[in-house]
PDB file of N, CA and C in Angstrom:
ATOM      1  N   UNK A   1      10.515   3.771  29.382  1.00  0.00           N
ATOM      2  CA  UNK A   1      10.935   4.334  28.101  1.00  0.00           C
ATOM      3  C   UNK A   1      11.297   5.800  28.315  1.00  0.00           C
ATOM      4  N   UNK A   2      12.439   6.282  28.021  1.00  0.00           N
ATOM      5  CA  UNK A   2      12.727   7.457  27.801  1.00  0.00           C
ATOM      6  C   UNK A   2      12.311   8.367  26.688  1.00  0.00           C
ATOM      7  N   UNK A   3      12.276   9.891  27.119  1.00  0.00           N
ATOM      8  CA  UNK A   3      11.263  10.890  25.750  1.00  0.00           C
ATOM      9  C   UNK A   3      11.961  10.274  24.379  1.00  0.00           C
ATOM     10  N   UNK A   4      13.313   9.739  24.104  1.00  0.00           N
ATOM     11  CA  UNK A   4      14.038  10.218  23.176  1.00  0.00           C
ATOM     12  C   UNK A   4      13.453   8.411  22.109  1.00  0.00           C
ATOM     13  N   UNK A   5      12.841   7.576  22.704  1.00  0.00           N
ATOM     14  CA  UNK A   5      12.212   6.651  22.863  1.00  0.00           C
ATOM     15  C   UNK A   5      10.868   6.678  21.974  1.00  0.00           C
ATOM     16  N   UNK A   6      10.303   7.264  22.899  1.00  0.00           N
ATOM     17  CA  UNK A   6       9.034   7.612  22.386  1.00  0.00           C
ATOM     18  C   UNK A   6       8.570   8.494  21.560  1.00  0.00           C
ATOM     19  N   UNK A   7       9.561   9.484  21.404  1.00  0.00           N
ATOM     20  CA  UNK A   7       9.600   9.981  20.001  1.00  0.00           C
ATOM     21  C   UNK A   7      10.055   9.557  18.669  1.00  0.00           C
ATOM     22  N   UNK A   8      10.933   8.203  19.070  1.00  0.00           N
ATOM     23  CA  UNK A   8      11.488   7.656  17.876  1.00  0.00           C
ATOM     24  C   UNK A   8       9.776   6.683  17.433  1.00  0.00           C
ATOM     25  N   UNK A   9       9.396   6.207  18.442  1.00  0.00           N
ATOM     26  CA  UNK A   9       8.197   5.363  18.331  1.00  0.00           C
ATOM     27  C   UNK A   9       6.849   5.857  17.518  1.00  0.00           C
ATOM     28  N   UNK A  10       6.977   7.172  17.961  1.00  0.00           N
ATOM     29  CA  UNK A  10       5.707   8.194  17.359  1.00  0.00           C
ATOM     30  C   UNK A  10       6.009   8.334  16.219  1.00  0.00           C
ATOM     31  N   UNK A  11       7.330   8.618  15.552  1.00  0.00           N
ATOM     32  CA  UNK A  11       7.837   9.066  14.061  1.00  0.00           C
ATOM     33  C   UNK A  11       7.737   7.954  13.372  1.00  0.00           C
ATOM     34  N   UNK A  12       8.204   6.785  13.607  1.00  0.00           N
ATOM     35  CA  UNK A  12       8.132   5.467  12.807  1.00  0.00           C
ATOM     36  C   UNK A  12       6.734   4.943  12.778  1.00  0.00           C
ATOM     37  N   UNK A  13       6.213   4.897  13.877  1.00  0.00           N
ATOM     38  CA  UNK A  13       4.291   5.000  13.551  1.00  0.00           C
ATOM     39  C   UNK A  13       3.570   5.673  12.777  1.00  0.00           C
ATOM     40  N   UNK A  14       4.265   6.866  12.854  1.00  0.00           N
ATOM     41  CA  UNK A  14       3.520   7.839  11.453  1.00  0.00           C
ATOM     42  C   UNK A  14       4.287   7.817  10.135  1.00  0.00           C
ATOM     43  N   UNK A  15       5.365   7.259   9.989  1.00  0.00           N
ATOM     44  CA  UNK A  15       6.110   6.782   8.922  1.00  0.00           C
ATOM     45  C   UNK A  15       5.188   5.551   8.707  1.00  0.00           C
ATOM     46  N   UNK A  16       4.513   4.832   9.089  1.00  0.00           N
ATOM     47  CA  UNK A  16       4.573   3.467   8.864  1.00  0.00           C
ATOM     48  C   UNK A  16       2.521   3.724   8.202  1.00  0.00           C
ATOM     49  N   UNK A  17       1.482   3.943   9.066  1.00  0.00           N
ATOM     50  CA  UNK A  17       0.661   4.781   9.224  1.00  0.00           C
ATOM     51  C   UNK A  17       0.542   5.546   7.987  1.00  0.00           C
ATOM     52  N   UNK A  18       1.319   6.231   8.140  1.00  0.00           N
ATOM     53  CA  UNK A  18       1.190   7.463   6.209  1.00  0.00           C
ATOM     54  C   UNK A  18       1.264   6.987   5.158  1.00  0.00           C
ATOM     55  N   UNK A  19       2.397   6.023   4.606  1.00  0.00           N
ATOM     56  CA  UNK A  19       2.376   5.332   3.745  1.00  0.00           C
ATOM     57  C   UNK A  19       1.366   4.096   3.415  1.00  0.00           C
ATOM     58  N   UNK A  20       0.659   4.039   4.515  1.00  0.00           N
ATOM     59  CA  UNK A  20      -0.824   3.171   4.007  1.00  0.00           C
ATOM     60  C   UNK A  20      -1.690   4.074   3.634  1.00  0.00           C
ATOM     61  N   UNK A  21      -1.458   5.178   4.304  1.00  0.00           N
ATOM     62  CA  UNK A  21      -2.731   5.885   4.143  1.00  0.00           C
ATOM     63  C   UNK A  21      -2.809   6.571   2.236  1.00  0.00           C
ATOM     64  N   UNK A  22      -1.352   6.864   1.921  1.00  0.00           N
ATOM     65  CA  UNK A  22      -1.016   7.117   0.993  1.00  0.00           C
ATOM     66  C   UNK A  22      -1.453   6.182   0.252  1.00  0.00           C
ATOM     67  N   UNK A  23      -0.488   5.139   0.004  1.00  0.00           N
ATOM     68  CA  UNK A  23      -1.577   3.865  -0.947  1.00  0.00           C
ATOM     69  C   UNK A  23      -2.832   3.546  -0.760  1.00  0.00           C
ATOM     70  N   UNK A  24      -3.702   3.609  -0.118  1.00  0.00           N
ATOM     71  CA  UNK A  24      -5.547   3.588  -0.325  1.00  0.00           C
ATOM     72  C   UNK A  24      -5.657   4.783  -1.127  1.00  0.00           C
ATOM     73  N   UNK A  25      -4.645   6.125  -0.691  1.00  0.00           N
ATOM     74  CA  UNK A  25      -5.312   7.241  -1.633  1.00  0.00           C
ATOM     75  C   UNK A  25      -5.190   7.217  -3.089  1.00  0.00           C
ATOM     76  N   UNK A  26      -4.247   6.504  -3.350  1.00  0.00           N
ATOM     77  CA  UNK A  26      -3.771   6.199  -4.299  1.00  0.00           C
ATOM     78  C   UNK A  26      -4.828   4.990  -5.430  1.00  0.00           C
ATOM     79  N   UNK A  27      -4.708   4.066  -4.244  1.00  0.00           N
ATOM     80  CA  UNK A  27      -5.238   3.142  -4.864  1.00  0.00           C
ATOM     81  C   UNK A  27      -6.756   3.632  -5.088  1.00  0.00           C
ATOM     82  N   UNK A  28      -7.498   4.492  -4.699  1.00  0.00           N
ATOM     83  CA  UNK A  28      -8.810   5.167  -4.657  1.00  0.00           C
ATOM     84  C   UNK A  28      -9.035   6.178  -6.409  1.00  0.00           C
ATOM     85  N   UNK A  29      -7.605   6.394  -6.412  1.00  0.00           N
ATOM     86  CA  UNK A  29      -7.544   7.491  -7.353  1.00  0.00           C
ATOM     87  C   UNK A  29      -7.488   6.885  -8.276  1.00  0.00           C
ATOM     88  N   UNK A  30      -6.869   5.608  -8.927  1.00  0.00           N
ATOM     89  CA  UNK A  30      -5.981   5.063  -9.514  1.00  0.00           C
ATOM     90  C   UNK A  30      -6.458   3.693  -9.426  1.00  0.00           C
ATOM     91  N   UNK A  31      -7.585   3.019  -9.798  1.00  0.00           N
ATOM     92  CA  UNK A  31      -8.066   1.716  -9.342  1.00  0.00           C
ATOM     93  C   UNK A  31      -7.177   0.775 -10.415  1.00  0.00           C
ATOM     94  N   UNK A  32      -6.849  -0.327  -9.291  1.00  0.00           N
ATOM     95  CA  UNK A  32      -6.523  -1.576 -10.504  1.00  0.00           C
ATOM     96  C   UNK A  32      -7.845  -2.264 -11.534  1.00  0.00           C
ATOM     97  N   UNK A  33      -7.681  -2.199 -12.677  1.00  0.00           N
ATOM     98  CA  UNK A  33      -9.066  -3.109 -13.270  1.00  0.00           C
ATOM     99  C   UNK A  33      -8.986  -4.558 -13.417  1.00  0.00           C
ATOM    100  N   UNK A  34      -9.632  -5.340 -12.691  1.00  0.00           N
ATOM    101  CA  UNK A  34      -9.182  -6.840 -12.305  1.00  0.00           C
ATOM    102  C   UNK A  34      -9.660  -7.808 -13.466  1.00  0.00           C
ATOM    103  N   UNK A  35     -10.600  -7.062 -14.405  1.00  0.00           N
ATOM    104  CA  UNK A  35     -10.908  -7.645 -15.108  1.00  0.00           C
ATOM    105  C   UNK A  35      -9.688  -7.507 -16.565  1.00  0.00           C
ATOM    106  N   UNK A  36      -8.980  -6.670 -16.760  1.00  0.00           N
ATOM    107  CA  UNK A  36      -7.722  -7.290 -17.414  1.00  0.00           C
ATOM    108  C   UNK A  36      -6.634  -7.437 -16.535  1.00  0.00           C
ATOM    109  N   UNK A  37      -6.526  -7.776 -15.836  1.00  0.00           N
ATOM    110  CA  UNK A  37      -5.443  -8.204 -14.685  1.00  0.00           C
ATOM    111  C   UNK A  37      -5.845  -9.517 -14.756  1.00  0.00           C
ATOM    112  N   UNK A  38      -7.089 -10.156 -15.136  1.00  0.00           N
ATOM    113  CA  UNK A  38      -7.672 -11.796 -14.882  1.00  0.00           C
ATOM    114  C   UNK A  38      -7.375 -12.349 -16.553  1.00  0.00           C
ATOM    115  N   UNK A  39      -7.747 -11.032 -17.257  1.00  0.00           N
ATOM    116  CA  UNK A  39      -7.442 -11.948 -18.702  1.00  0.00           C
ATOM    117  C   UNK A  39      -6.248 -11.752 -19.159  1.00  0.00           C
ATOM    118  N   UNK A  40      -5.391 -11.301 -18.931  1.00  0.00           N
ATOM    119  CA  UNK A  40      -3.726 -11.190 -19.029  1.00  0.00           C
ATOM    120  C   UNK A  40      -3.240 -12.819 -18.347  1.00  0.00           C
ATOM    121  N   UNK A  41      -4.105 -12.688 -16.849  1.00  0.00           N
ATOM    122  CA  UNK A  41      -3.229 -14.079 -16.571  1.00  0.00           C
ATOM    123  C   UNK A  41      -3.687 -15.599 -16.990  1.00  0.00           C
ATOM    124  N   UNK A  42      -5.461 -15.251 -18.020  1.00  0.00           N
ATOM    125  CA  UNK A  42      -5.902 -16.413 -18.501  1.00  0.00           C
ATOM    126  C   UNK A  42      -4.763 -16.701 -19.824  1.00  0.00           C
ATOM    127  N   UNK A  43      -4.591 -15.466 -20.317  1.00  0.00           N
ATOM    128  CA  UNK A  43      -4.227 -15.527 -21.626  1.00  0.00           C
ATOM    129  C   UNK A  43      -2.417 -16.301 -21.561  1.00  0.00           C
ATOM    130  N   UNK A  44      -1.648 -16.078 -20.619  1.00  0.00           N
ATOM    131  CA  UNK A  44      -0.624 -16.498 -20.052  1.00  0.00           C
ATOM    132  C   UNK A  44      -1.007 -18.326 -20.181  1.00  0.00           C
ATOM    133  N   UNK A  45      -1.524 -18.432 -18.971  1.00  0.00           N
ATOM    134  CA  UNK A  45      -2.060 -19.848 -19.504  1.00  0.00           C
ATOM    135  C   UNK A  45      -2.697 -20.936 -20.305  1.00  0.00           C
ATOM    136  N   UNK A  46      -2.709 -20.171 -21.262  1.00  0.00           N
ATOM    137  CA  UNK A  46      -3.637 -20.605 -22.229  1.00  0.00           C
ATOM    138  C   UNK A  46      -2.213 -21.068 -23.741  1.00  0.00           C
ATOM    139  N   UNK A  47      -1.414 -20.272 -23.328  1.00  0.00           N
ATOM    140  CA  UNK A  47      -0.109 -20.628 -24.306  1.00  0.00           C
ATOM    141  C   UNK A  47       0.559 -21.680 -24.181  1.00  0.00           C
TER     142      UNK A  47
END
């Protein structure tokens, strides 16, 4: 592999890498509540 290689490899790893890391922070900050996320989709079925 050439430098020009492995720098493309390092950038797209930390492109790839950050944006998870971003969504846990996110998702940490910002929780989904599953308990109306469960009765939204009872209530769906129930029609």
């Amino acid at each position: 592999m050439n430098t020009s290689a492995i720098i493309m490899m390092i950038i797209s790893m930390l492109f790839v890498w950050g944006g998870l890391v971003l969504s846990i922070l996110h998702l940490m900050k910002h929780p989904e509540e599953l308990d109306d996320v469960l009765d939204e989709v009872k209530d769906q079925h129930t029609l």
